[in-house]
C-alpha atoms as a PDB file:
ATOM      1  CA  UNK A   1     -40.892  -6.197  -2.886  1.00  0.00           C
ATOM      2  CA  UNK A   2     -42.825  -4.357  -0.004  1.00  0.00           C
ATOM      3  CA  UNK A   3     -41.969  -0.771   0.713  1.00  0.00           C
ATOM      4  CA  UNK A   4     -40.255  -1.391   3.814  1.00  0.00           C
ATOM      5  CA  UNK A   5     -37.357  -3.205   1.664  1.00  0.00           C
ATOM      6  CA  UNK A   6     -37.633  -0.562  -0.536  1.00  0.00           C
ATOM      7  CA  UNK A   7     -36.689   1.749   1.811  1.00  0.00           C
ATOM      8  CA  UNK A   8     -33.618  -0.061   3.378  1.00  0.00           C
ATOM      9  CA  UNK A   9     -32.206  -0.418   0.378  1.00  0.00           C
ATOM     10  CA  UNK A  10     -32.853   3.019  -0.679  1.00  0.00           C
ATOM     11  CA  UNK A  11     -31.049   3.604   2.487  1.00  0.00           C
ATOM     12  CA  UNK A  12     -28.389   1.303   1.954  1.00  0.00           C
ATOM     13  CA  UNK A  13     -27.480   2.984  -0.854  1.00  0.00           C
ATOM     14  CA  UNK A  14     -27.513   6.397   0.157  1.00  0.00           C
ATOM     15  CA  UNK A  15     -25.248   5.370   3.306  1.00  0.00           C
ATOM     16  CA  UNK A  16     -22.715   4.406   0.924  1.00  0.00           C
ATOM     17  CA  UNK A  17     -20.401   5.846  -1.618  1.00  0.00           C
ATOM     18  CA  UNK A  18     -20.813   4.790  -5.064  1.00  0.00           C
ATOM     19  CA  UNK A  19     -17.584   2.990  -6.466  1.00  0.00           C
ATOM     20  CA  UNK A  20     -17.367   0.528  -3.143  1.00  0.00           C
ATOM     21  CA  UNK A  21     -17.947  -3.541  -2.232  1.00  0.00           C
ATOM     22  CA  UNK A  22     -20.369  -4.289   0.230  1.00  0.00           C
ATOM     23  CA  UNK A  23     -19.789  -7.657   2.200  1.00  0.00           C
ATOM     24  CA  UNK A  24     -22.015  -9.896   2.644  1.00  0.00           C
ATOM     25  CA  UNK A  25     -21.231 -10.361   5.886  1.00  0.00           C
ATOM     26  CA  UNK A  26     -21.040  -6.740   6.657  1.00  0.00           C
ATOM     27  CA  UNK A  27     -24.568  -5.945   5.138  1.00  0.00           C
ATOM     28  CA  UNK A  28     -26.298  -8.906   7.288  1.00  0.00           C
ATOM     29  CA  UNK A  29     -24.490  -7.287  10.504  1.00  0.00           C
ATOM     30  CA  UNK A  30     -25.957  -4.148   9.473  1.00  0.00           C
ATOM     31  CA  UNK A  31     -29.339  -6.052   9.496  1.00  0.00           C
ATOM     32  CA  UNK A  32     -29.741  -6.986   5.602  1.00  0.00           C
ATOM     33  CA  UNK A  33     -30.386 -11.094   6.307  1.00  0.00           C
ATOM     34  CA  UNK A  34     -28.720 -13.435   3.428  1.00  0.00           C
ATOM     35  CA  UNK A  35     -32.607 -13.593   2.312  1.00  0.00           C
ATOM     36  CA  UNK A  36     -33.045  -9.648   1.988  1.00  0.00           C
ATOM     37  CA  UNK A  37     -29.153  -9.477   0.037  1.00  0.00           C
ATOM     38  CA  UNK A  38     -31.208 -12.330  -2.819  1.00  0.00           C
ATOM     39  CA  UNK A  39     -34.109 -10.149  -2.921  1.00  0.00           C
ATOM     40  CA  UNK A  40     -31.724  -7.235  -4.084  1.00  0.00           C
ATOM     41  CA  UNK A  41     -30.120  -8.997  -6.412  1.00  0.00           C
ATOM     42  CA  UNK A  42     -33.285 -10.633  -8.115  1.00  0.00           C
ATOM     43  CA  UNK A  43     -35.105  -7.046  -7.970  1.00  0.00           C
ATOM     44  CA  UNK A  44     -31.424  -5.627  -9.470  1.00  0.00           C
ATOM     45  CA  UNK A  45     -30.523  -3.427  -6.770  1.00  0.00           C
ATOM     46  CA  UNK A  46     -27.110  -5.123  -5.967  1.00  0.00           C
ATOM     47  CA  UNK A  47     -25.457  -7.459  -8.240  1.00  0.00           C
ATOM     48  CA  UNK A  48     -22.464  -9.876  -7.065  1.00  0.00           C
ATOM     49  CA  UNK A  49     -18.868  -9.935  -7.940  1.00  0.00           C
ATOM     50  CA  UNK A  50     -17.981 -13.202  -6.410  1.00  0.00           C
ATOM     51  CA  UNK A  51     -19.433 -15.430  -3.191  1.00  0.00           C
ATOM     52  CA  UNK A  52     -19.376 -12.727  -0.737  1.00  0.00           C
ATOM     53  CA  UNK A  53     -19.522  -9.581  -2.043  1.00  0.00           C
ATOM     54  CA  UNK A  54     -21.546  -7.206  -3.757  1.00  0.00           C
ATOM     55  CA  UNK A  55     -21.860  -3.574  -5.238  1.00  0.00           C
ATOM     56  CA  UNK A  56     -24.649  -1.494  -6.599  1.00  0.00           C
ATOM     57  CA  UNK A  57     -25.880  -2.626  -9.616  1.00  0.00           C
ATOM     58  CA  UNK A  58     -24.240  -1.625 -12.651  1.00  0.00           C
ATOM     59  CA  UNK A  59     -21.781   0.237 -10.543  1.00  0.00           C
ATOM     60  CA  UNK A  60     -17.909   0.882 -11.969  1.00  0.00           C
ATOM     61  CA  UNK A  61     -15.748  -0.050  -9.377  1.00  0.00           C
ATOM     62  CA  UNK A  62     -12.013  -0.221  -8.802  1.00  0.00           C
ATOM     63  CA  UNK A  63      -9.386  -2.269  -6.247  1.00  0.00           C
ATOM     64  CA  UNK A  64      -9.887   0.531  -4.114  1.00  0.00           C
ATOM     65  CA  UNK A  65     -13.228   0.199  -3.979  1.00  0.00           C
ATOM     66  CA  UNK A  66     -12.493  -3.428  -2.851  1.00  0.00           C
ATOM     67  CA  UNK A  67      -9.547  -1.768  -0.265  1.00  0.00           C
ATOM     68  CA  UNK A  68     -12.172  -0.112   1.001  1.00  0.00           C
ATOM     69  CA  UNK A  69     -14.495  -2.610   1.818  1.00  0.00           C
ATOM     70  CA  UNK A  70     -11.469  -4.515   3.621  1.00  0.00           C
ATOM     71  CA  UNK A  71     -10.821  -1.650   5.655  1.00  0.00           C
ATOM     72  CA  UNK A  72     -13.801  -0.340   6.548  1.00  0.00           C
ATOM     73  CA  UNK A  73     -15.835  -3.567   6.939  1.00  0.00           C
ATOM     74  CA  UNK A  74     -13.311  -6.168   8.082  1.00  0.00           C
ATOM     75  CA  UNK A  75     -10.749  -3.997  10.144  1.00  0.00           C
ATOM     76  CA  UNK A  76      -8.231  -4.993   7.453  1.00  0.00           C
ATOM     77  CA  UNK A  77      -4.615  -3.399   6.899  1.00  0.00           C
ATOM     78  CA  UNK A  78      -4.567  -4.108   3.062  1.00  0.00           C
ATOM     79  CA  UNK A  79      -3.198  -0.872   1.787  1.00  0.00           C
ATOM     80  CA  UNK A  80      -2.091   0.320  -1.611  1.00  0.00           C
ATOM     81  CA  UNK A  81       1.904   0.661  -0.604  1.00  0.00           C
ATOM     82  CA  UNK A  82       5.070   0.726  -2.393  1.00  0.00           C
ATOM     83  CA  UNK A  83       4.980   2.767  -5.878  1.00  0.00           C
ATOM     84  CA  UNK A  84       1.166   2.594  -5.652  1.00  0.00           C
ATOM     85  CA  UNK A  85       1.548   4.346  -2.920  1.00  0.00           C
ATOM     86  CA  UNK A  86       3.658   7.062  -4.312  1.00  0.00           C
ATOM     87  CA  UNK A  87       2.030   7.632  -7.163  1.00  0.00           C
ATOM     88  CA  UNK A  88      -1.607   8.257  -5.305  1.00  0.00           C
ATOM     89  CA  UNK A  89       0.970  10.910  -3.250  1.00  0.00           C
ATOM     90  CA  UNK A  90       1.856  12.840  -6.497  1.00  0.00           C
ATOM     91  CA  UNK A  91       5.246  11.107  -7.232  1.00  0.00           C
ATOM     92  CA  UNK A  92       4.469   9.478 -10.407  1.00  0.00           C
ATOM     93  CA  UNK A  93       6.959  11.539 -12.516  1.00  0.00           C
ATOM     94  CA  UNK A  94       9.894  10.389  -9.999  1.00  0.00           C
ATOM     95  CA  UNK A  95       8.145   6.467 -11.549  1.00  0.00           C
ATOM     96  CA  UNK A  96       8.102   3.999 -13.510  1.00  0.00           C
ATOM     97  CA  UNK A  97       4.801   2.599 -13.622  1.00  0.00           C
ATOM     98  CA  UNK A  98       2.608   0.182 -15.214  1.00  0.00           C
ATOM     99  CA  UNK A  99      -0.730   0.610 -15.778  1.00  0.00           C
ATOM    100  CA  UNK A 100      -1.214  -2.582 -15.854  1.00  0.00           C
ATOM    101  CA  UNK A 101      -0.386  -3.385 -11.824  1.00  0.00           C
ATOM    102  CA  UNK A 102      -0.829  -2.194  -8.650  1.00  0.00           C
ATOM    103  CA  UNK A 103       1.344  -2.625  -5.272  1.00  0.00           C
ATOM    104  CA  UNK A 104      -0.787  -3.893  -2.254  1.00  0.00           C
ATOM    105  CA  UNK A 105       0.811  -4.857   1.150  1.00  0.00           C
ATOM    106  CA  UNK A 106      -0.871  -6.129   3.958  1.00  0.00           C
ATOM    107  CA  UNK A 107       0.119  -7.781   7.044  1.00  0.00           C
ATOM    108  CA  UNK A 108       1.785 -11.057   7.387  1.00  0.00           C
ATOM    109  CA  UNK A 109      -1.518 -13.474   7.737  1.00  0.00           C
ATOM    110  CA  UNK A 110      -3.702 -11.532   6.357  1.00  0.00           C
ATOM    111  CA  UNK A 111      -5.044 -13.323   3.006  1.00  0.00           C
ATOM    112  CA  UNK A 112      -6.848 -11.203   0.367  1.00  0.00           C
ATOM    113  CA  UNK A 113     -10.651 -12.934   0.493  1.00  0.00           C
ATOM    114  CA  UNK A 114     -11.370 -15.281  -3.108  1.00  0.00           C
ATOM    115  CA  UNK A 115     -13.943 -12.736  -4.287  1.00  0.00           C
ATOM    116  CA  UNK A 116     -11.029 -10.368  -4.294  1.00  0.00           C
ATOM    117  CA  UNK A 117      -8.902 -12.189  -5.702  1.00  0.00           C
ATOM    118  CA  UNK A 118     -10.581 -13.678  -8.387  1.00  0.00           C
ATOM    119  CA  UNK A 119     -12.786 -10.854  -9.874  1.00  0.00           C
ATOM    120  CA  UNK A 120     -11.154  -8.765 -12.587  1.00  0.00           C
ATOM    121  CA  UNK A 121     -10.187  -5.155 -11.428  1.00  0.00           C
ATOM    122  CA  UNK A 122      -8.897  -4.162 -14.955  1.00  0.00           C
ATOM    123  CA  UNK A 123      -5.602  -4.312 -13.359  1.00  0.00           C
ATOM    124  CA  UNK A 124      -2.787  -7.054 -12.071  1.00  0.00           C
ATOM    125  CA  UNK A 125      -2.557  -6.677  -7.743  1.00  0.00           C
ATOM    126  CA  UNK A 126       0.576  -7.835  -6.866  1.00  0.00           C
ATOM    127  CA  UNK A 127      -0.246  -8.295  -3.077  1.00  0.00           C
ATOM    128  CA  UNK A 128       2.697  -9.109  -0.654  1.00  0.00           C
ATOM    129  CA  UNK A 129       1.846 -10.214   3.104  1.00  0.00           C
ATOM    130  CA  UNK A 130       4.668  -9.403   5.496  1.00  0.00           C
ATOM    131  CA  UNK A 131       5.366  -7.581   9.013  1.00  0.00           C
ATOM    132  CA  UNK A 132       8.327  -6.010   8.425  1.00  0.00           C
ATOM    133  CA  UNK A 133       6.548  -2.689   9.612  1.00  0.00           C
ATOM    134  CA  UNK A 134       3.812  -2.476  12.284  1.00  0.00           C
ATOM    135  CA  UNK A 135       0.090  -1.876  10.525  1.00  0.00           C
ATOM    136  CA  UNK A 136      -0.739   0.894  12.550  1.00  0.00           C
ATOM    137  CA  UNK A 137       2.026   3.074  11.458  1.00  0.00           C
ATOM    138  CA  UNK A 138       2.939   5.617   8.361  1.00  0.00           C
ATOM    139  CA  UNK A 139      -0.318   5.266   6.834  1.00  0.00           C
ATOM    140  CA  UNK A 140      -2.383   7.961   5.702  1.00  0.00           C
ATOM    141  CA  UNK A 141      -6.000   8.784   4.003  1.00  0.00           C
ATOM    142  CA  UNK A 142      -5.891   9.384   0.383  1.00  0.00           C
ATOM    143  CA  UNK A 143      -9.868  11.335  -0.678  1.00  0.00           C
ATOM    144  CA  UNK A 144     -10.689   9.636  -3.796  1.00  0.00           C
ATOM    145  CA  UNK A 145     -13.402  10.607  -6.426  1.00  0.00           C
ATOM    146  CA  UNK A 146     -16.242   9.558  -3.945  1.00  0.00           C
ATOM    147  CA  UNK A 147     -14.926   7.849  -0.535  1.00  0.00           C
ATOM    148  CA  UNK A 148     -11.092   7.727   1.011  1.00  0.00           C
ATOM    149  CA  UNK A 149      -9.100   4.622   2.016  1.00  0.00           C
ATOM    150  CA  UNK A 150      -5.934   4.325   3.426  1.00  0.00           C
ATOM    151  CA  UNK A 151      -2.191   4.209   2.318  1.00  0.00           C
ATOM    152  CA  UNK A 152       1.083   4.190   3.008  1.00  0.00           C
ATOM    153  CA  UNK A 153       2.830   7.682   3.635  1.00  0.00           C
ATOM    154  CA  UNK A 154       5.984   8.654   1.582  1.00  0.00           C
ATOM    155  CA  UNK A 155       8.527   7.296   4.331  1.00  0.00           C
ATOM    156  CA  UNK A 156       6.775   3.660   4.413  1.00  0.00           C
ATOM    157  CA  UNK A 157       6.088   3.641   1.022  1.00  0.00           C
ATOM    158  CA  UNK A 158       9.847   4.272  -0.062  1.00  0.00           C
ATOM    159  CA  UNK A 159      10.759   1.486   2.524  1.00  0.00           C
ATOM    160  CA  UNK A 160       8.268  -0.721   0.699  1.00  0.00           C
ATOM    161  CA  UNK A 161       9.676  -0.441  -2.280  1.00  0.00           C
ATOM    162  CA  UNK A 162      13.064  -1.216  -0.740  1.00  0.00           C
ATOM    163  CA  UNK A 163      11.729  -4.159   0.836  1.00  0.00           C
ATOM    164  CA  UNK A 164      11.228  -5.618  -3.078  1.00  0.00           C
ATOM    165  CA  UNK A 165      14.420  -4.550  -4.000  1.00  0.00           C
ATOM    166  CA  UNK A 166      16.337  -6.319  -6.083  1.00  0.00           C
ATOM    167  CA  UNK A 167      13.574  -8.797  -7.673  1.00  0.00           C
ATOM    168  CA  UNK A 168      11.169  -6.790  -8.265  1.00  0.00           C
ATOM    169  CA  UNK A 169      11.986  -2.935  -7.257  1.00  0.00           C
ATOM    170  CA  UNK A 170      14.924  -1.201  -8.713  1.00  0.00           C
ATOM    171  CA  UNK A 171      17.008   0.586  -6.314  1.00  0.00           C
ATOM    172  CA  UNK A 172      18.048   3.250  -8.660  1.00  0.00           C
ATOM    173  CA  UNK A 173      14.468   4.499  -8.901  1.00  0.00           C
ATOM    174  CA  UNK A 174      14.428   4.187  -5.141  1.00  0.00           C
ATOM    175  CA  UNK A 175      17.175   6.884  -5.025  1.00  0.00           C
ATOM    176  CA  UNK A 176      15.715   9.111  -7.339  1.00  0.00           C
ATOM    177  CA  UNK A 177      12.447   8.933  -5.115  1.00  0.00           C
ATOM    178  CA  UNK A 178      14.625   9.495  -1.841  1.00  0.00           C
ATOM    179  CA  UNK A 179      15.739  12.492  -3.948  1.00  0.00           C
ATOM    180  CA  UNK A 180      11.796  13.898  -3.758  1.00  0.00           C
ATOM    181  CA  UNK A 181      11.533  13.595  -0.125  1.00  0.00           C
ATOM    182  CA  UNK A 182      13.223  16.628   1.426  1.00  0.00           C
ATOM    183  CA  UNK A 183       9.983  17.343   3.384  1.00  0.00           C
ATOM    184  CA  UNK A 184       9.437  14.645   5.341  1.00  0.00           C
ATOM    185  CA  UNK A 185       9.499  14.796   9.116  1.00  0.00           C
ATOM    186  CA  UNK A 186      12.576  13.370  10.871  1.00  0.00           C
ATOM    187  CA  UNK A 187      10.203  12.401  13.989  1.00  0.00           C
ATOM    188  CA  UNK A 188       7.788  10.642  11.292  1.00  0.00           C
ATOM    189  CA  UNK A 189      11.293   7.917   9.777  1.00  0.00           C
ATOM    190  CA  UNK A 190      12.739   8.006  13.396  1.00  0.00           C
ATOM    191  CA  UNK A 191       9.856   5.732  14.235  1.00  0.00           C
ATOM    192  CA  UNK A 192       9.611   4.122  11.582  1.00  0.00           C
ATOM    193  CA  UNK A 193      13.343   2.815  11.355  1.00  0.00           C
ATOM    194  CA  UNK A 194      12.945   2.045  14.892  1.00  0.00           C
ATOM    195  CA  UNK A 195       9.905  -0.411  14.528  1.00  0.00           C
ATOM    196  CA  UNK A 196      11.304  -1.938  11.189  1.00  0.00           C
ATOM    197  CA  UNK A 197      12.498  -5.199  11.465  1.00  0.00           C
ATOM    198  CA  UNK A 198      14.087  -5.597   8.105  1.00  0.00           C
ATOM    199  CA  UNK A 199      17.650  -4.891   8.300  1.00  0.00           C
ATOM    200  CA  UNK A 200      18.074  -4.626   4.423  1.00  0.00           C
ATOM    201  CA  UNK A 201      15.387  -2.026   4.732  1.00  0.00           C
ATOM    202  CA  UNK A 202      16.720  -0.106   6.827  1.00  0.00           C
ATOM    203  CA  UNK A 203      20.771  -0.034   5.807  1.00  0.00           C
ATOM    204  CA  UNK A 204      19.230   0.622   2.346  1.00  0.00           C
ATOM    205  CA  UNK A 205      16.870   3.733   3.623  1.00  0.00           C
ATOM    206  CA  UNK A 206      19.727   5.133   5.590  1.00  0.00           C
ATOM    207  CA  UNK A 207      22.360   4.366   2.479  1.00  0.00           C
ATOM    208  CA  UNK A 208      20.178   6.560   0.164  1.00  0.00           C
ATOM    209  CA  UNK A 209      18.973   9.580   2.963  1.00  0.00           C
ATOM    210  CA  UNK A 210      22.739   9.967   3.646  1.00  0.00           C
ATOM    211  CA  UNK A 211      23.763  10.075  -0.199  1.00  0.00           C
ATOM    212  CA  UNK A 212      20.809  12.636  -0.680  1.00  0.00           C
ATOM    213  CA  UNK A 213      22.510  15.071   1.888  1.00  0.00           C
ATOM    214  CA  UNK A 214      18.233  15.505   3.341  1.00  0.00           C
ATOM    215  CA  UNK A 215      18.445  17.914   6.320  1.00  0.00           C
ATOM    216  CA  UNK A 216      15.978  15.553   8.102  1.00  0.00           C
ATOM    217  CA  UNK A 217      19.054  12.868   7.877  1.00  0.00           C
ATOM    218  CA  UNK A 218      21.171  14.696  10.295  1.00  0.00           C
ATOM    219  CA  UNK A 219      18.249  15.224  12.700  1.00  0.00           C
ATOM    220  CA  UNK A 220      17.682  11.235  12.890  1.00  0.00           C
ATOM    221  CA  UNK A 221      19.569   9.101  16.086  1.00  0.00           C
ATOM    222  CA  UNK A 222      20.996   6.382  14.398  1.00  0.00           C
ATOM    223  CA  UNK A 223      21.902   4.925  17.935  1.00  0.00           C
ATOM    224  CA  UNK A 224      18.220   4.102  18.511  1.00  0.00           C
ATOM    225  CA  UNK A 225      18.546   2.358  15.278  1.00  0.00           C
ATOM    226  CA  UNK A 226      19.425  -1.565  15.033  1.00  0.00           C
ATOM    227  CA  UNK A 227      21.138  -2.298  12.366  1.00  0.00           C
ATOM    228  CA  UNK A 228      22.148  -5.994  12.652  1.00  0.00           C
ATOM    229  CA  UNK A 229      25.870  -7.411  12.224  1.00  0.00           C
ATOM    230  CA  UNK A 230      27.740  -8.767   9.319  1.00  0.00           C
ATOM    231  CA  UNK A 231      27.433  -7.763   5.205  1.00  0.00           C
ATOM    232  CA  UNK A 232      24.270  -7.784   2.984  1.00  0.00           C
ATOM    233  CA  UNK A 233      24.557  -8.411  -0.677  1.00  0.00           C
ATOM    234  CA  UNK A 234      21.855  -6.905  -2.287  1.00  0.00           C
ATOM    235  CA  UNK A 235      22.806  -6.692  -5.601  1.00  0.00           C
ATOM    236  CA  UNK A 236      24.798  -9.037  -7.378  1.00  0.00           C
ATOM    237  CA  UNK A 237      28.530  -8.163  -8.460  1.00  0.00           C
ATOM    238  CA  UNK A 238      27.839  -4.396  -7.358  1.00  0.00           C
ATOM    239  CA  UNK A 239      29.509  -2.088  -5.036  1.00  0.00           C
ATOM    240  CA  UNK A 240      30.817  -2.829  -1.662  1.00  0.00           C
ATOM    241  CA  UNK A 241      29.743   0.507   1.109  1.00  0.00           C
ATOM    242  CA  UNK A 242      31.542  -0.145   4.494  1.00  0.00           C
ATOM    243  CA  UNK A 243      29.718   2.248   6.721  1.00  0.00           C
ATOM    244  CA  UNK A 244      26.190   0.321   5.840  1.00  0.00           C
ATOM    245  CA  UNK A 245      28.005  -3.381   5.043  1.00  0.00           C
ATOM    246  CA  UNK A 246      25.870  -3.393   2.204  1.00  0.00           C
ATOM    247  CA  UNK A 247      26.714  -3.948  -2.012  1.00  0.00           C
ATOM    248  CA  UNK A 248      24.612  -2.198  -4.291  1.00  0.00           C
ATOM    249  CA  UNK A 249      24.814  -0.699  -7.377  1.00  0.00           C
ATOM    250  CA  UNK A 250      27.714   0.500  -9.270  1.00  0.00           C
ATOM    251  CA  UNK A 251      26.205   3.505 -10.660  1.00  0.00           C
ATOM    252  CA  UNK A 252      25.281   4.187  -6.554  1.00  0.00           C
ATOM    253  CA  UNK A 253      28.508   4.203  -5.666  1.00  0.00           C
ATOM    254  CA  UNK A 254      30.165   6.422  -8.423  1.00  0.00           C
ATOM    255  CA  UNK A 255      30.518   9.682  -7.015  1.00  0.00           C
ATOM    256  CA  UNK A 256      29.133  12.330  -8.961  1.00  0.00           C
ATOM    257  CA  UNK A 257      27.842  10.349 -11.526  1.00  0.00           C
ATOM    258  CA  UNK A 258      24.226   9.846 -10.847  1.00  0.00           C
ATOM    259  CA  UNK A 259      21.660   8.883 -13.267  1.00  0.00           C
ATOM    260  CA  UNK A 260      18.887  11.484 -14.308  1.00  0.00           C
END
């Protein structure tokens, strides 16, 4: 390999963070040709994961790794969300989580590319595509070990989660989460609940923020806030609450009696 490769790989590498994918597609805008990306890989620079994508060779890397690739290379929304989400925020003892998944959302046609989906993270992503909240909103940066990607704040997160409830989110350890929150700005939901187009979402966020008894709660205009018309079963042969139209869970709705 002449030294002039050498050195644009030398400075490929020191332009990025160890721990990431590199897109094919990405590197050849960024003037490493299809030809120069083979020359890597036979000279073991870069090493491939799947058609598409690439890392350094012998490098660890992680979904997030992948996240950030989508993110930063493909203007993607694909964010750890959900209990993912709260657990990167410091919530994990408020969890029950699995070691063996990770929550991803991302926006309603948005499809996670093959190489993603069929290399083997060392973990399960469960990745749901849906709209119910705008992209651009409650997301934040989460610093990892050596490079930062983006993810859903506590509010969005903890409507997330209540977007998979019942099938696969309990809404019991939704309310213990809502319990966390008492430092969350009102301004921050307020816009949130406003741009949310899931009704079940948002009777269910209001349900729990009211049981709570959060400050932030009273601070929120509920009149800016469309609720929809008629009931919503969420769970099956649970509790009936008339202010929100909505059944839940017995152990919810019995005063006084909540679970630890």
């Amino acid at each position: 390999m002449s030294s002039e490769n050498t050195s644009k790989i030398n400075q490929l590498l020191s332009s990025q963070p160890p721990g990431v994918v590199m897109q094919s597609f990405w590197l050849a805008e960024q003037g490493y040709s299809l030809d120069l990306q083979k020359r890597y890989k036979k000279s073991k620079w870069l090493q491939s994961i799947g058609t598409g994508a690439l890392i350094r060779a012998g490098d660890q890397v992680g979904y997030e790794g992948a996240i950030y690739a989508l993110q930063r290379e493909s203007g993607s929304t694909v964010h750890p969300g959900g209990k993912t989400a709260m657990a990167f925020l410091g919530m994990s003892h408020y969890l029950e989580l699995s070691p063996q998944s990770v929550t991803v959302f991302g926006g309603k046609t948005e499809n996670l590319p093959q190489w993603f989906k069929k290399h083997d993270w060392g973990t399960k992503v469960n990745y749901y595509k849906t709209s119910f909240l705008p992209s651009d909103m409650g997301l934040t940066e989460k610093e990892l070990k050596n490079f930062s990607i983006k993810i859903s704040n506590a509010p969005r997160a903890l409507m997330e989660c209540l977007y998979l409830v019942p099938d696969e989110q309990d809404l019991m350890e939704c309310f213990h989460l809502m319990e966390s929150m008492n430092n969350i700005r009102p301004t921050l939901v307020q816009g949130l609940l406003e741009k949310c187009e899931s009704i079940k979402v948002k009777r269910l966020f209001l349900y729990l923020a009211e049981k709570v008894k959060h400050d932030w709660f009273t601070r929120l205009d509920l009149e800016k806030i469309d609720l929809g018309k008629g009931k919503r079963s969420i769970i099956k042969n649970g509790a009936y609450n008339s202010k929100y139209q909505i059944t839940v869970s017995k152990e919810l709705e019995q005063d006084d009696q909540r679970r630890i």
